[in-house]
PDB file of N, CA and C in Angstrom:
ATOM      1  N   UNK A   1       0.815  -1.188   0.000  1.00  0.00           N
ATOM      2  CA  UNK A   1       0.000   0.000   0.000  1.00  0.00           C
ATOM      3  C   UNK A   1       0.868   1.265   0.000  1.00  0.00           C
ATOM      4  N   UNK A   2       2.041   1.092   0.684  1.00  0.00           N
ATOM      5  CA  UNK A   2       2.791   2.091   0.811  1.00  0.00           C
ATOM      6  C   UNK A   2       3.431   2.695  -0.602  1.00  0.00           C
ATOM      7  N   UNK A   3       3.652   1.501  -1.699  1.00  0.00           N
ATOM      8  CA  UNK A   3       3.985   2.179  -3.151  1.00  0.00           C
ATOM      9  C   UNK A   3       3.236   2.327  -3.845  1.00  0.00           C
ATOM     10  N   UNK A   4       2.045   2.711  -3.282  1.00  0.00           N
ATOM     11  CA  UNK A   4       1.400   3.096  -4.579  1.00  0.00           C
ATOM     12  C   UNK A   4       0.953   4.424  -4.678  1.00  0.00           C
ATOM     13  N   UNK A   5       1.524   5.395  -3.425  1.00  0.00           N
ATOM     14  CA  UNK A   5       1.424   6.848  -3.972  1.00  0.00           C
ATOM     15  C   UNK A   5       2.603   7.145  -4.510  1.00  0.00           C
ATOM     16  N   UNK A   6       3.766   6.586  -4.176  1.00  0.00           N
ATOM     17  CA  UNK A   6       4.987   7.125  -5.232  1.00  0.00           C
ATOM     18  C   UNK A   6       4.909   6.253  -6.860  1.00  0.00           C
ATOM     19  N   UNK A   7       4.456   5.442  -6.728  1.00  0.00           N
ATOM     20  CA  UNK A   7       4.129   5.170  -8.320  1.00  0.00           C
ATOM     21  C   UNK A   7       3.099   6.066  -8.907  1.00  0.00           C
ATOM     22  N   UNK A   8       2.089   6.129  -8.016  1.00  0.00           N
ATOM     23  CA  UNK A   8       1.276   7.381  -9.143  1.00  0.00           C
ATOM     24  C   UNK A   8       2.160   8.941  -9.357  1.00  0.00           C
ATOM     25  N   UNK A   9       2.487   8.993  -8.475  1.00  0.00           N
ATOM     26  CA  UNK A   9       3.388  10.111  -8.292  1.00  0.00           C
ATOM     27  C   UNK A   9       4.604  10.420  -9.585  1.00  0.00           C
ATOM     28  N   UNK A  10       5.020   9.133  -9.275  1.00  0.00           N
ATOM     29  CA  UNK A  10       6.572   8.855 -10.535  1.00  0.00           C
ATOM     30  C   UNK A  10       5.494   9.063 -12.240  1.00  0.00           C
ATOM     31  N   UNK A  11       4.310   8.354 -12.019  1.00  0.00           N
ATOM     32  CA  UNK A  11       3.452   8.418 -13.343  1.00  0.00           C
ATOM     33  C   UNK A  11       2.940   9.498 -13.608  1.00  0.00           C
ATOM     34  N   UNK A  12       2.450  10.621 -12.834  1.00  0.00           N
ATOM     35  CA  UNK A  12       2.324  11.845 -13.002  1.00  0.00           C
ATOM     36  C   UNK A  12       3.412  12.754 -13.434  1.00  0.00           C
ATOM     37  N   UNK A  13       4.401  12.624 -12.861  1.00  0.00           N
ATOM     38  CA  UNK A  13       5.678  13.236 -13.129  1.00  0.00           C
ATOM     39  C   UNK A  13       5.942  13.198 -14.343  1.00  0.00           C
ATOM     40  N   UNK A  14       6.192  11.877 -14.912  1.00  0.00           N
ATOM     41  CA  UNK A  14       6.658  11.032 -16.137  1.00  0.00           C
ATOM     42  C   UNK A  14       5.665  11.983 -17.152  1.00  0.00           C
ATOM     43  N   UNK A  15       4.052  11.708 -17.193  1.00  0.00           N
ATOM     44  CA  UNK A  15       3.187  12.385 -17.783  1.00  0.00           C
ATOM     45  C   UNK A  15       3.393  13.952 -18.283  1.00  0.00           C
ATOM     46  N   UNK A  16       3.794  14.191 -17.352  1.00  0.00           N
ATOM     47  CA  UNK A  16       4.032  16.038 -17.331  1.00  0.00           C
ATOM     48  C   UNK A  16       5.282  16.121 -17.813  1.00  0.00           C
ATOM     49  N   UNK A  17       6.030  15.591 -17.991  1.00  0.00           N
ATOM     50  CA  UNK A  17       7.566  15.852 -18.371  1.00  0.00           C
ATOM     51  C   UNK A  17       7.408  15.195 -19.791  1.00  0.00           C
ATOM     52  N   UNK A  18       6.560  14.396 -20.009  1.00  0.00           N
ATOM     53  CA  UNK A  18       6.236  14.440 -21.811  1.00  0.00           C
ATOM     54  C   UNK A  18       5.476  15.498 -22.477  1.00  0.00           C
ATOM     55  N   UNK A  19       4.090  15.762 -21.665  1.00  0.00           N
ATOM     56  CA  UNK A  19       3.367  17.050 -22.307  1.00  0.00           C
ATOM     57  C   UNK A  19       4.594  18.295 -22.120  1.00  0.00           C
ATOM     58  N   UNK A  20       5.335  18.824 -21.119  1.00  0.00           N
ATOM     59  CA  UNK A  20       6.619  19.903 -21.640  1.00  0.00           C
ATOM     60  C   UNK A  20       6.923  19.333 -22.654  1.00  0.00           C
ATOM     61  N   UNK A  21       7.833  18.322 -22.660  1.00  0.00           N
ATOM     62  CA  UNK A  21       8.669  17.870 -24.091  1.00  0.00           C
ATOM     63  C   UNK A  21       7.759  18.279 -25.345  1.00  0.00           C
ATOM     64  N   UNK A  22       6.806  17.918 -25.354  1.00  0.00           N
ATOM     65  CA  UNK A  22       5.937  18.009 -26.331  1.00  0.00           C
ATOM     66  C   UNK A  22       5.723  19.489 -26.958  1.00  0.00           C
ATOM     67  N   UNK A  23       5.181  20.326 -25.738  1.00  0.00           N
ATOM     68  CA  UNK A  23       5.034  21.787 -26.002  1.00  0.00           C
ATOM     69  C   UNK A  23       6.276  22.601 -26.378  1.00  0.00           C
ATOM     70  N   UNK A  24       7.875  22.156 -25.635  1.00  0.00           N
ATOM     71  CA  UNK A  24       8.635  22.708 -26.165  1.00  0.00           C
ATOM     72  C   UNK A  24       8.767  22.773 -27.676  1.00  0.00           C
ATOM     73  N   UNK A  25       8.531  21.201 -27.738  1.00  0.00           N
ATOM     74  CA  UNK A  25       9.076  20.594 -29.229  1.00  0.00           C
ATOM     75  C   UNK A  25       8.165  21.432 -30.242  1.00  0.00           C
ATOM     76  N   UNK A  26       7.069  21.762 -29.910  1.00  0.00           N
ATOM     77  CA  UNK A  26       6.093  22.198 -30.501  1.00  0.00           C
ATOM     78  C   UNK A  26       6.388  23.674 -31.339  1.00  0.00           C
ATOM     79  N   UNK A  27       6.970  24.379 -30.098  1.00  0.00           N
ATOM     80  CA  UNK A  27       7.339  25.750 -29.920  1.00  0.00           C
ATOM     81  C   UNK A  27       8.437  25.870 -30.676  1.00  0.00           C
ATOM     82  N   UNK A  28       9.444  24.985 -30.646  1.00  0.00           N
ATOM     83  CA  UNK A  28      10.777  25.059 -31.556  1.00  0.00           C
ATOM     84  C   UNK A  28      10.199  25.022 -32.985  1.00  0.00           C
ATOM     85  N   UNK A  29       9.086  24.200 -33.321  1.00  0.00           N
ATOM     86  CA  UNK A  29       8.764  23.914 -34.397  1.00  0.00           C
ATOM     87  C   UNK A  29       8.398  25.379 -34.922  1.00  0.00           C
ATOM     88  N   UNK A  30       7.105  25.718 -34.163  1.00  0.00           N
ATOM     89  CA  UNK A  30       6.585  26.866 -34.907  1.00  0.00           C
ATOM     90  C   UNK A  30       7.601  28.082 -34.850  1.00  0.00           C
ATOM     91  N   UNK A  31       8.585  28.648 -34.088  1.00  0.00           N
ATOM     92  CA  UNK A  31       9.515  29.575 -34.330  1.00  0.00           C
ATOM     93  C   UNK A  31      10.426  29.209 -35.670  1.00  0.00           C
ATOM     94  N   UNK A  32      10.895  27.969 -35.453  1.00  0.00           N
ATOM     95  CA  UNK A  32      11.579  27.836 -36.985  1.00  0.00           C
ATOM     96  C   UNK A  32      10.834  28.040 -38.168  1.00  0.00           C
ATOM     97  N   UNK A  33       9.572  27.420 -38.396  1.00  0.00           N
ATOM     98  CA  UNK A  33       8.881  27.700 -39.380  1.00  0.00           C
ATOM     99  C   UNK A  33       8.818  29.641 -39.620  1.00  0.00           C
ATOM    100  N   UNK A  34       8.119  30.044 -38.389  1.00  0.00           N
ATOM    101  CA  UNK A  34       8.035  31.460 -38.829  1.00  0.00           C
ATOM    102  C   UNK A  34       9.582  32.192 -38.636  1.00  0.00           C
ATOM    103  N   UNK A  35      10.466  31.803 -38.276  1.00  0.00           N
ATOM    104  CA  UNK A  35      11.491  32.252 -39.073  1.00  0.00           C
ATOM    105  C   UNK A  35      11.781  31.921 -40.366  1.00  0.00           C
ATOM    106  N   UNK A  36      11.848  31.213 -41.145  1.00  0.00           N
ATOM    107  CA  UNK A  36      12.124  30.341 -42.441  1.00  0.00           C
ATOM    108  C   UNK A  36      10.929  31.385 -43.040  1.00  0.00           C
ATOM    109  N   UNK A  37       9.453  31.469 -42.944  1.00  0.00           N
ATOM    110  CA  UNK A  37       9.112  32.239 -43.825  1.00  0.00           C
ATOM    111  C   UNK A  37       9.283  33.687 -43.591  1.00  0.00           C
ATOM    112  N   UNK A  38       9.692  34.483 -42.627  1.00  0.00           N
ATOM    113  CA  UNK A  38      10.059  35.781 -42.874  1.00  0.00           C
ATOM    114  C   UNK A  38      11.408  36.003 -43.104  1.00  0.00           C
ATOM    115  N   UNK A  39      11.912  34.907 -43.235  1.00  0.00           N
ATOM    116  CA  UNK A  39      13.559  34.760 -44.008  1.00  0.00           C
ATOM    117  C   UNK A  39      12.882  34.847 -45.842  1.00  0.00           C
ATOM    118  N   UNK A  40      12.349  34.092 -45.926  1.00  0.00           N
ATOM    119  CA  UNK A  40      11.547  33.914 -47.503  1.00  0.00           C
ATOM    120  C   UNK A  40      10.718  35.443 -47.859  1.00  0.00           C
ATOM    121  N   UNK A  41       9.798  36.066 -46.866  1.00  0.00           N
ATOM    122  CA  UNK A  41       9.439  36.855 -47.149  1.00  0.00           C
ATOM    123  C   UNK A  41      10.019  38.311 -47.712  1.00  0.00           C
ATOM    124  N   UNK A  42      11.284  38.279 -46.608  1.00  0.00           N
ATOM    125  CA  UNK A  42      12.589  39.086 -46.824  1.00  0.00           C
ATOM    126  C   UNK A  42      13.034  39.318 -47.920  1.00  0.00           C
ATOM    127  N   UNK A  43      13.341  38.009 -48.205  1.00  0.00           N
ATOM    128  CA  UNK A  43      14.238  37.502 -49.456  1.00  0.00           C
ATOM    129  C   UNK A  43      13.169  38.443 -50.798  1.00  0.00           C
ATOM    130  N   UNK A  44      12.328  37.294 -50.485  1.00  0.00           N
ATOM    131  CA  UNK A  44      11.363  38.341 -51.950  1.00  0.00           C
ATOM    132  C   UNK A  44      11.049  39.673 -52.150  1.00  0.00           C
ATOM    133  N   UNK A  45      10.964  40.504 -51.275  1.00  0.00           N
ATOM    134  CA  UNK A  45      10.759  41.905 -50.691  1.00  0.00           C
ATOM    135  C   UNK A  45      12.132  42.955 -51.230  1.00  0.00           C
ATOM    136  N   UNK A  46      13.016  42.028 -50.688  1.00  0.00           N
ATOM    137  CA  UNK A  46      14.391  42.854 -51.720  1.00  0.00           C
ATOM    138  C   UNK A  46      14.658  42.481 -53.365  1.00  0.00           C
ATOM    139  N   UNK A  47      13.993  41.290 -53.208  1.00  0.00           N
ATOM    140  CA  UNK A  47      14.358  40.959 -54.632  1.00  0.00           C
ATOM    141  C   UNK A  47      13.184  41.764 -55.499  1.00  0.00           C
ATOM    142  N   UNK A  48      12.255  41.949 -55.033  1.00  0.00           N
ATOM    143  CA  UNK A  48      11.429  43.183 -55.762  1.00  0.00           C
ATOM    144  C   UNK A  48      11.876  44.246 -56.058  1.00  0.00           C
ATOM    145  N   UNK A  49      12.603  44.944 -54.764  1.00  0.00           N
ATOM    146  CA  UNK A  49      12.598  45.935 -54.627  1.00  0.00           C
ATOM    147  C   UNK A  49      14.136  46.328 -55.596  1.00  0.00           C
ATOM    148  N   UNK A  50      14.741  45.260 -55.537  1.00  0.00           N
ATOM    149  CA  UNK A  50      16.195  45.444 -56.566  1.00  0.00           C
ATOM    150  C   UNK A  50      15.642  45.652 -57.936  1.00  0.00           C
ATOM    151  N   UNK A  51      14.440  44.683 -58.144  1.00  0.00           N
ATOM    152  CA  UNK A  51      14.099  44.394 -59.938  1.00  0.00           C
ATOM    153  C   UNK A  51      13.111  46.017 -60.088  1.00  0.00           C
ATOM    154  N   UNK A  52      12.805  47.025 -59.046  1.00  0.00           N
ATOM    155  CA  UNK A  52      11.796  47.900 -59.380  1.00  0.00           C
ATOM    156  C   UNK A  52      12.408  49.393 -59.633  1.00  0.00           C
ATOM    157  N   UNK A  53      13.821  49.383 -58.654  1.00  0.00           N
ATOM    158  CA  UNK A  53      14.728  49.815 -58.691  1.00  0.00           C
ATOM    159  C   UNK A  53      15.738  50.043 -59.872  1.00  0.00           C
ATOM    160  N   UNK A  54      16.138  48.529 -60.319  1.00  0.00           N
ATOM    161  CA  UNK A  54      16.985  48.632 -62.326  1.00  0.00           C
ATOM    162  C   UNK A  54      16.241  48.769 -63.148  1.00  0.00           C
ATOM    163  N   UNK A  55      15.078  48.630 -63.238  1.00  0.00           N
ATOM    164  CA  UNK A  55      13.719  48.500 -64.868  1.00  0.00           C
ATOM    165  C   UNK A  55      13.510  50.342 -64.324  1.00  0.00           C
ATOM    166  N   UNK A  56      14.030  50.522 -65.198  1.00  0.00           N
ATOM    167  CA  UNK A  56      13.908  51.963 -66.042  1.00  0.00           C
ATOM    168  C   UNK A  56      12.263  51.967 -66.257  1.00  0.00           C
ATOM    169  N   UNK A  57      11.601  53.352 -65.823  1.00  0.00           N
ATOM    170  CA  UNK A  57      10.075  53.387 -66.262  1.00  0.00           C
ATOM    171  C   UNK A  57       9.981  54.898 -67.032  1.00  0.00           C
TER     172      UNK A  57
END
């Protein structure tokens, strides 16, 4: 009787230390993504702005 509040205990723990893992992992995900597209967005924004810049009007 005596182990079975530190086993729920260790299983709660365990539980919660996957949902973090999870949310971190989550979070890394979506910052890289929205870096990668305002790296892309960037990118195209000058490359406009170079091609609007040389074409003579």
């Amino acid at each position: 009787m005596d182990t079975v509040f530190p086993t729920q205990t260790f299983a709660v723990l365990a539980l919660l230390a996957l949902l973090l893992l999870l949310v971190v992992t989550g979070g890394v995900a979506y910052l890289t993504a929205a870096e990668w597209r305002d790296r892309r967005r960037r990118k195209l924004d000058q490359d406009s702005a170079r091609s609007s810049r040389s074409s003579p009007k």
